[in-house]
N, C-alpha and C. Protein backbone atom coordinates (compact mmCIF):
# COMPACT_ATOMS: atom_id res chain seq x y z
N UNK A 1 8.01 135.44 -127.95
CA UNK A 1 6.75 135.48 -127.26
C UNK A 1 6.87 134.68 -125.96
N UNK A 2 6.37 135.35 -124.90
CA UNK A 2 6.44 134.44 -123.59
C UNK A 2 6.19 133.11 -123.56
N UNK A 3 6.06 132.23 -122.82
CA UNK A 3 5.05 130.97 -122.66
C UNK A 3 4.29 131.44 -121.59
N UNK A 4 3.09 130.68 -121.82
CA UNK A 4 2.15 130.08 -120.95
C UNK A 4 2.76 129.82 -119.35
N UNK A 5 2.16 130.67 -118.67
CA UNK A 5 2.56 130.45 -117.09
C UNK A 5 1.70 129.56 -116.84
N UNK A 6 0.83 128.68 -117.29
CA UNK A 6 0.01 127.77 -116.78
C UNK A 6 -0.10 126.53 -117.85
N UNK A 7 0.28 125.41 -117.42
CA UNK A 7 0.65 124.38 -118.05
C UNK A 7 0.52 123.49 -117.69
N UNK A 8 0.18 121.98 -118.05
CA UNK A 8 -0.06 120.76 -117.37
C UNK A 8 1.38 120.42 -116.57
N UNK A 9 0.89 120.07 -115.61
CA UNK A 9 2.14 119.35 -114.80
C UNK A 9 1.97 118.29 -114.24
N UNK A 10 2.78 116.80 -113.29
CA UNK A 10 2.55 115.90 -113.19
C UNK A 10 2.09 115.44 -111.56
N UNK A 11 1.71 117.12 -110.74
CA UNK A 11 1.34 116.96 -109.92
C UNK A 11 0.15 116.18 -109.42
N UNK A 12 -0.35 115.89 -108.41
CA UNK A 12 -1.26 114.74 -107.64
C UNK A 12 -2.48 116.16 -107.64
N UNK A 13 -3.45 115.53 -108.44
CA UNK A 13 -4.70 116.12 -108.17
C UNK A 13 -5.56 115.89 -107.03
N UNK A 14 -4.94 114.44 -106.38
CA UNK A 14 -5.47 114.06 -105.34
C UNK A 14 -5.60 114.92 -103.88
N UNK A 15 -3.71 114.93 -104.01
CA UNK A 15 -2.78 116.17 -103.01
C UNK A 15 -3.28 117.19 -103.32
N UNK A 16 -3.62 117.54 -104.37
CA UNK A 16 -4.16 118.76 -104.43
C UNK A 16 -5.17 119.55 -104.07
N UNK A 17 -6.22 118.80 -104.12
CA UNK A 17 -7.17 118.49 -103.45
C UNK A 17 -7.53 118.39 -102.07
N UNK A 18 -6.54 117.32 -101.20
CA UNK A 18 -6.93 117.30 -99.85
C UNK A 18 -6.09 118.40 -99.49
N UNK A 19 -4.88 119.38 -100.12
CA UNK A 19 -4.62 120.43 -98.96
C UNK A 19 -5.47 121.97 -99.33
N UNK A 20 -7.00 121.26 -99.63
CA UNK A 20 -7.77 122.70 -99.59
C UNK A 20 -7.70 122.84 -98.15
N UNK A 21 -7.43 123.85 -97.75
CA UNK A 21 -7.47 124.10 -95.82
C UNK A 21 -9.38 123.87 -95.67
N UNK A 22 -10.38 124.82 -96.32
CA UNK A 22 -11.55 124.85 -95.79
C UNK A 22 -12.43 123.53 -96.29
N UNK A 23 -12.79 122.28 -94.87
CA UNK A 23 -13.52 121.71 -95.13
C UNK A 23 -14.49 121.44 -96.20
N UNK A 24 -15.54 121.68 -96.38
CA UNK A 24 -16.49 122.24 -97.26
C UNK A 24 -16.27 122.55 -98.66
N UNK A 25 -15.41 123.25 -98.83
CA UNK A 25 -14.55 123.52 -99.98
C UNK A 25 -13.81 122.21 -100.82
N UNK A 26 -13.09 121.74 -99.48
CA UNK A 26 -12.67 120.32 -100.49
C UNK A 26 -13.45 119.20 -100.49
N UNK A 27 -14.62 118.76 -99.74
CA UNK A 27 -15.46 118.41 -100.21
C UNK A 27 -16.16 119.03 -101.28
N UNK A 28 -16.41 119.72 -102.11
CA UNK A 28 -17.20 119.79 -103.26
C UNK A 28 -15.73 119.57 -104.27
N UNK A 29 -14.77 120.18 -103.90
CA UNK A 29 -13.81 119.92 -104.91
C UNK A 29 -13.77 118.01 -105.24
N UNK A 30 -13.90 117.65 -104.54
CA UNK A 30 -13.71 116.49 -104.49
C UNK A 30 -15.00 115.60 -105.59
N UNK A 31 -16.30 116.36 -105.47
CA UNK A 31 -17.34 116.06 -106.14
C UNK A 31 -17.36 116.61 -107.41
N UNK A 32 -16.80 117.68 -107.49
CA UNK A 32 -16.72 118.55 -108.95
C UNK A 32 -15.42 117.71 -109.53
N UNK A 33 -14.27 117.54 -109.09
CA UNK A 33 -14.11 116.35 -110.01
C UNK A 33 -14.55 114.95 -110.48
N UNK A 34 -15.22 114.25 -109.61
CA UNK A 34 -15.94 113.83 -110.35
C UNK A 34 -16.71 113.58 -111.50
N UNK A 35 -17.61 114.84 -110.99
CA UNK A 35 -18.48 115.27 -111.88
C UNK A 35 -17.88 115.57 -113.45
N UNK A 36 -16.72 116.32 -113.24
CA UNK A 36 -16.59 116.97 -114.78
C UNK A 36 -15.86 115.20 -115.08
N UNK A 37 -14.55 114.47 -114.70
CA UNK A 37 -14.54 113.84 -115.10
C UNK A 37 -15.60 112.37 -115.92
N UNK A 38 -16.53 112.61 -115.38
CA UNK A 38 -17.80 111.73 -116.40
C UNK A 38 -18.43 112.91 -117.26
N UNK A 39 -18.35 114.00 -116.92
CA UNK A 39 -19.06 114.82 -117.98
C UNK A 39 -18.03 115.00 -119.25
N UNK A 40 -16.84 115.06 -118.84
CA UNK A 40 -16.01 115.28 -120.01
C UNK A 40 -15.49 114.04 -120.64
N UNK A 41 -15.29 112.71 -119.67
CA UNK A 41 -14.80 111.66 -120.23
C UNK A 41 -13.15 111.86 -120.10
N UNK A 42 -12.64 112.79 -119.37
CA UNK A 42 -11.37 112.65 -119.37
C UNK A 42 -11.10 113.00 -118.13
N UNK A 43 -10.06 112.43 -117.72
CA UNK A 43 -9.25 112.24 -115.95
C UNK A 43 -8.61 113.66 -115.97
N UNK A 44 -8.51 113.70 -114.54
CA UNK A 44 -8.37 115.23 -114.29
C UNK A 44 -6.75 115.58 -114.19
N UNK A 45 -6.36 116.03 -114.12
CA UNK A 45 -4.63 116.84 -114.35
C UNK A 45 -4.55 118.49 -113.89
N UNK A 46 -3.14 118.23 -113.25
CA UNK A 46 -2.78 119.68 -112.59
C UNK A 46 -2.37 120.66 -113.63
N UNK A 47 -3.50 121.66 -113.80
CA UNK A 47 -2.53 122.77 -114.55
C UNK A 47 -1.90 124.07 -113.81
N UNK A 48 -0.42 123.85 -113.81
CA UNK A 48 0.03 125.00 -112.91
C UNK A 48 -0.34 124.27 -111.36
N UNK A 49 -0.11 125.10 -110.83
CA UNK A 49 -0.10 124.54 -109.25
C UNK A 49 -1.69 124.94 -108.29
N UNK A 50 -2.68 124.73 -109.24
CA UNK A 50 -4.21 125.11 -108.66
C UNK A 50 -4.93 124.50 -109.52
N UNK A 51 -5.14 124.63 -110.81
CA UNK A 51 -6.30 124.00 -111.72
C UNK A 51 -6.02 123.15 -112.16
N UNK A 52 -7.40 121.93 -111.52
CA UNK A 52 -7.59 120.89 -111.76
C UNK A 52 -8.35 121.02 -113.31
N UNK A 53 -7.45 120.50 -114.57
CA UNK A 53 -8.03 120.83 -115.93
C UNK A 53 -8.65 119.32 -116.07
N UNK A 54 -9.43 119.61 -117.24
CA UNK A 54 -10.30 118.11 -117.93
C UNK A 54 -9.63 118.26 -119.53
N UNK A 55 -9.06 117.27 -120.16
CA UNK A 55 -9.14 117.60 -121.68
C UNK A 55 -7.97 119.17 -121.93
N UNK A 56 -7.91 119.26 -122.96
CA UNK A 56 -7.01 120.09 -123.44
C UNK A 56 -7.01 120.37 -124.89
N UNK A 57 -6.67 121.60 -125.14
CA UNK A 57 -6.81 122.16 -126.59
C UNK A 57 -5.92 123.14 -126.96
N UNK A 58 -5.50 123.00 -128.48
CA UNK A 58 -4.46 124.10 -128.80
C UNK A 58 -5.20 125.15 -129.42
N UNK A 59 -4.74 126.64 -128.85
CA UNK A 59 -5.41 127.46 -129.74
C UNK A 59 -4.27 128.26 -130.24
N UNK A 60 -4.86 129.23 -131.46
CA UNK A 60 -3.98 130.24 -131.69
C UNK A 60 -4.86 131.00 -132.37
N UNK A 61 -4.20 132.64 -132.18
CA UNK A 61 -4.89 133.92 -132.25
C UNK A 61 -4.38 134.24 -133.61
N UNK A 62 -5.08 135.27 -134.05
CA UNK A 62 -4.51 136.11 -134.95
C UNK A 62 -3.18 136.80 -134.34
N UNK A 63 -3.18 137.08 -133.50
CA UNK A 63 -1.93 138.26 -133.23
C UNK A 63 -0.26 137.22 -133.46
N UNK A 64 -1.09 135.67 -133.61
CA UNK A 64 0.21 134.90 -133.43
C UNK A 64 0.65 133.99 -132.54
N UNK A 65 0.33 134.63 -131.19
CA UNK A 65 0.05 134.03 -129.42
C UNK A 65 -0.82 132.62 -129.94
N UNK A 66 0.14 131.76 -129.21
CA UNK A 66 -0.45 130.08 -129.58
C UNK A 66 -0.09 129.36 -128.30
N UNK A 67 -1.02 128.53 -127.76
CA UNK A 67 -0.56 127.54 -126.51
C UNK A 67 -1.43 126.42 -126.14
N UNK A 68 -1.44 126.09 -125.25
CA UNK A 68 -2.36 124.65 -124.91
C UNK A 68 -3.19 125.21 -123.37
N UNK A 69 -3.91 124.49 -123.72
CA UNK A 69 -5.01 124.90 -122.29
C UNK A 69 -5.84 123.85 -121.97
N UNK A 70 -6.29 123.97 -120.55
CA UNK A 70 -7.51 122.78 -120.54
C UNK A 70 -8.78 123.21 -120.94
N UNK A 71 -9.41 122.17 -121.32
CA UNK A 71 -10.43 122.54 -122.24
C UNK A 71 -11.73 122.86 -121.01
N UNK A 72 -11.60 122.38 -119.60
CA UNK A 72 -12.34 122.95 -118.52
C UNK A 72 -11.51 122.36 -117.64
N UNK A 73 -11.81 122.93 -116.04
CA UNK A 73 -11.61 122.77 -115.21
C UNK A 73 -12.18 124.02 -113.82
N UNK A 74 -11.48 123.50 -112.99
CA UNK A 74 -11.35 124.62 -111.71
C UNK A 74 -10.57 124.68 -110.65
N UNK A 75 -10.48 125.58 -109.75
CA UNK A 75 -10.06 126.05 -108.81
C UNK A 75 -10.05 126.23 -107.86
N UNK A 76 -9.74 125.74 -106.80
CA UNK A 76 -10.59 126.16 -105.21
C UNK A 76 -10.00 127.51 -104.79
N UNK A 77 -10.66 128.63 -104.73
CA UNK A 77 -10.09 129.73 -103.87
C UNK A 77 -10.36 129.67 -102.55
N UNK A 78 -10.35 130.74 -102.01
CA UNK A 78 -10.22 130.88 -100.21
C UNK A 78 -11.72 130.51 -99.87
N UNK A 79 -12.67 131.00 -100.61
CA UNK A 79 -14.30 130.97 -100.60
C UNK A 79 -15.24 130.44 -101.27
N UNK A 80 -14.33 129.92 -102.36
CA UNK A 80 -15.04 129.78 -103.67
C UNK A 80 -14.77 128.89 -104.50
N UNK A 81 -14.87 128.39 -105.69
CA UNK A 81 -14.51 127.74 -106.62
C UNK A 81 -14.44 128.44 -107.98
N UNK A 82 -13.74 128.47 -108.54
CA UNK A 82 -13.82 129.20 -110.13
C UNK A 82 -14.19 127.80 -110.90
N UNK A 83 -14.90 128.05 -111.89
CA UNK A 83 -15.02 127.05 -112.76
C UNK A 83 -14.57 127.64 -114.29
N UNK A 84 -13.76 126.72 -115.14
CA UNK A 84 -13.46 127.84 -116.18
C UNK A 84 -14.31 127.28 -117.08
N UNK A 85 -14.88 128.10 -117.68
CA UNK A 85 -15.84 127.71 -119.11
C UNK A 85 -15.66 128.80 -120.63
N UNK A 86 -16.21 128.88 -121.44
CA UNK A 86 -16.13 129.54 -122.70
C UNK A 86 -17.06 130.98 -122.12
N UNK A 87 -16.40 131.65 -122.69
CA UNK A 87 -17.62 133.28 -122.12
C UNK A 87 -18.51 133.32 -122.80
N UNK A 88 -18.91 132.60 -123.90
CA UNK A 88 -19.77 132.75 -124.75
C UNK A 88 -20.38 131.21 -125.43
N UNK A 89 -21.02 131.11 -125.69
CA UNK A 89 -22.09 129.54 -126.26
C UNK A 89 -23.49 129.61 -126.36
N UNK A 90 -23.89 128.68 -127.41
CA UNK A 90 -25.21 128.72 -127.26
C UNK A 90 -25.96 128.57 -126.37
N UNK A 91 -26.99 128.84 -126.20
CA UNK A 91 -28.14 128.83 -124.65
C UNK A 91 -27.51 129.31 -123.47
N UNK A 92 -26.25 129.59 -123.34
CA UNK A 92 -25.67 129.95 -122.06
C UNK A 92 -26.36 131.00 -121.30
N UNK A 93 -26.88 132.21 -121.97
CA UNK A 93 -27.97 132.77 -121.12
C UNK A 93 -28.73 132.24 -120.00
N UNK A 94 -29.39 131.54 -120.76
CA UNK A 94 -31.21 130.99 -120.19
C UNK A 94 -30.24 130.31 -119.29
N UNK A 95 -29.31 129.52 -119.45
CA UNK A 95 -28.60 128.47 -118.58
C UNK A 95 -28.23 129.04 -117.00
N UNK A 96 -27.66 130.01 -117.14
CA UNK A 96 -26.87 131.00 -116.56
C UNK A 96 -28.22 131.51 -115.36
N UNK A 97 -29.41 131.36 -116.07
CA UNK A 97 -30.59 132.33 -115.94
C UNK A 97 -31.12 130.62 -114.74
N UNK A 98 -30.99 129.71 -115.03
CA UNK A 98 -31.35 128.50 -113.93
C UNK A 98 -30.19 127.77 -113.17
N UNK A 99 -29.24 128.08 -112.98
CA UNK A 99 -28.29 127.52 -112.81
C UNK A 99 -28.15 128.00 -111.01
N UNK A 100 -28.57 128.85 -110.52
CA UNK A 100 -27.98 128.84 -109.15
C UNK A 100 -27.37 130.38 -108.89
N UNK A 101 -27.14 130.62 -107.02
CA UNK A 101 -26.01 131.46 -106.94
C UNK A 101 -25.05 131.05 -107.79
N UNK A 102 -24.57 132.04 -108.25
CA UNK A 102 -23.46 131.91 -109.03
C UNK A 102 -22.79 133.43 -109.35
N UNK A 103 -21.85 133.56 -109.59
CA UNK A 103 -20.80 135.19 -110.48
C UNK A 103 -19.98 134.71 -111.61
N UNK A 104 -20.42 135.69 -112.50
CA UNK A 104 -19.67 135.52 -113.58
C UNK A 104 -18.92 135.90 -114.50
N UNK A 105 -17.38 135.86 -114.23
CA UNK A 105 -16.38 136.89 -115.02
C UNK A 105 -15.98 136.69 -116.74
N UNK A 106 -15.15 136.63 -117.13
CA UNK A 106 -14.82 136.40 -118.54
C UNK A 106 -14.86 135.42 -118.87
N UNK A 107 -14.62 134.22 -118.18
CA UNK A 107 -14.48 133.01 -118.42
C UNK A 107 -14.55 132.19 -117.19
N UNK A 108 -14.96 133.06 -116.13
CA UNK A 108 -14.71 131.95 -114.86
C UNK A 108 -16.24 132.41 -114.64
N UNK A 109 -16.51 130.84 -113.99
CA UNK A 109 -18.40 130.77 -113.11
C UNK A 109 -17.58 130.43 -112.14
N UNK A 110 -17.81 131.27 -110.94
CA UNK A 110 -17.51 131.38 -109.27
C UNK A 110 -18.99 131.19 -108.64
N UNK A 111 -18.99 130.01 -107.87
CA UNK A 111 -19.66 129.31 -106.96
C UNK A 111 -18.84 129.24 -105.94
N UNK A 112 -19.96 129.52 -104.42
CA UNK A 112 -19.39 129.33 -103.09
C UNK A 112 -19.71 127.97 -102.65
N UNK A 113 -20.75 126.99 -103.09
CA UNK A 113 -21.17 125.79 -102.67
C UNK A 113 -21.33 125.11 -103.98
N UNK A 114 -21.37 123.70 -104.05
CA UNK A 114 -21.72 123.41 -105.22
C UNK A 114 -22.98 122.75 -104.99
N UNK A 115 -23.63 122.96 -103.60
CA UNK A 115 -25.21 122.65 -103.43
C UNK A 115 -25.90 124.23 -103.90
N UNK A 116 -25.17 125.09 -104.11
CA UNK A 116 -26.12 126.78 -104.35
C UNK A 116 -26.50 126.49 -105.68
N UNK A 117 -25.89 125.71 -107.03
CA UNK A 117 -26.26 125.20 -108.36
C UNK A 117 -27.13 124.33 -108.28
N UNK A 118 -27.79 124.32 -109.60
CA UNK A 118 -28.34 122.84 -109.80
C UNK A 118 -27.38 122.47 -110.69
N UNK A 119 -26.80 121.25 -110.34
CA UNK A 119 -25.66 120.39 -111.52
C UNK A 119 -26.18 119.91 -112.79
N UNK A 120 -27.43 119.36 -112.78
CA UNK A 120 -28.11 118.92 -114.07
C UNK A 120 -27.66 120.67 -115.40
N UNK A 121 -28.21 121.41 -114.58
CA UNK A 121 -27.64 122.74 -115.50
C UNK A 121 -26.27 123.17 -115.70
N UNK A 122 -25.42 122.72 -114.83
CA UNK A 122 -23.82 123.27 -114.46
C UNK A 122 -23.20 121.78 -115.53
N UNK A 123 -23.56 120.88 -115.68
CA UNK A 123 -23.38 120.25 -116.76
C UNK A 123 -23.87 119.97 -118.11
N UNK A 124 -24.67 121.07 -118.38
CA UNK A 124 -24.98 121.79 -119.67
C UNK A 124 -23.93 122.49 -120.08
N UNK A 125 -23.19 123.28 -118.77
CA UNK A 125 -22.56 124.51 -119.54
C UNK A 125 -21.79 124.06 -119.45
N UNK A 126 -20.81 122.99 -118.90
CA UNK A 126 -19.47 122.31 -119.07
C UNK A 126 -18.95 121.95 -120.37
N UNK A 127 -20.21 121.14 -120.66
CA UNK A 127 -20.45 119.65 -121.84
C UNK A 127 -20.83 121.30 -122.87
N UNK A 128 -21.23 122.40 -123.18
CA UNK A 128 -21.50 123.40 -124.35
C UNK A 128 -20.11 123.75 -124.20
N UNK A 129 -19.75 123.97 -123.11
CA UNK A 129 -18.25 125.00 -123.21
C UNK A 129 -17.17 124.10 -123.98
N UNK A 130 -16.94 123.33 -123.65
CA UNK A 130 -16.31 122.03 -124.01
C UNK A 130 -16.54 121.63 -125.65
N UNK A 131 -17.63 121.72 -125.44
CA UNK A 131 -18.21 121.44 -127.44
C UNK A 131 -17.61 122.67 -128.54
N UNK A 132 -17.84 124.15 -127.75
CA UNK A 132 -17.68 124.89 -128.28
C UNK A 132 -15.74 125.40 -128.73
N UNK A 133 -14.93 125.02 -127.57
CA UNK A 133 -14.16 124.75 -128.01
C UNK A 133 -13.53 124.03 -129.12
N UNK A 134 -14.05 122.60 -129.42
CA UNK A 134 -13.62 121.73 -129.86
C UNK A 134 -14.35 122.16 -131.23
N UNK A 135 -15.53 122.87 -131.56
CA UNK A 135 -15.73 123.43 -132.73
C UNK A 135 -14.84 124.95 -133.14
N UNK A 136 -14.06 125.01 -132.82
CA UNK A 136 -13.33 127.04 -132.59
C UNK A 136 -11.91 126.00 -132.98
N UNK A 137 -11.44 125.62 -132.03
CA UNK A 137 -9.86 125.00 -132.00
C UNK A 137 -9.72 123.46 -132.52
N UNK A 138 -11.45 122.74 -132.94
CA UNK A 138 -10.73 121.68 -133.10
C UNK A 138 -10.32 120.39 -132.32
């Protein structure tokens, strides 16, 4: 079975950070770590050469496929930020439903500002996504 192309590494989240090219962008990156680090209680770490992860968890599937992941984090893209969360949790609706511009794929909440959210809500769904893991994997 392959490994995991995305894995903690011992890169500078810091560096990582200041070479977002778009202003704006790495300022909120800079605040969103923060943020998750007091929301999660754990210091932030490079996974792979883009995501800044919080925490970490082992899962494994039925099919067998087993690996480690961060239990949240994100991403700065060219425009945007991915935030990774659980696709599914309690209240995440209604949450989803006050939370701000926002898009939302399988597991990633893509925000262009992190003033377009309200954070009081964007740390609901961190701190659920996060819970919900740790009840699934443990």
């Amino acid at each position: 079975m392959a490994a995991n192309k995305t894995a903690v590494t011992d890169g500078s989240v810091d560096g990582h950070i200041a070479s977002v090219a778009n202003d704006a962008l790495r300022l909120d990156c800079l605040a969103l770590s923060k943020l998750m680090t007091e929301w999660t209680g754990e210091a932030p770490r490079m996974w792979g050469s883009a995501i800044v992860g919080f925490g970490s968890y082992h899962y494994k599937y039925e099919s067998g496929r087993e690996g480690n992941s961060c239990a949240t984090g994100f991403a700065a893209r060219k425009t945007e930020i991915a935030i990774y969360l659980v696709a599914e949790g309690a209240h995440q609706t209604e949450l989803f439903g006050r939370l701000g511009r926002h898009k939302m794929g399988k597991a990633c909440l893509y925000i262009r500002r992190l003033s377009d959210v309200h954070t009081g809500v964007l740390e609901k769904l961190v701190k659920g996504s996060v819970a919900e893991l740790r009840r699934r994997y443990g």
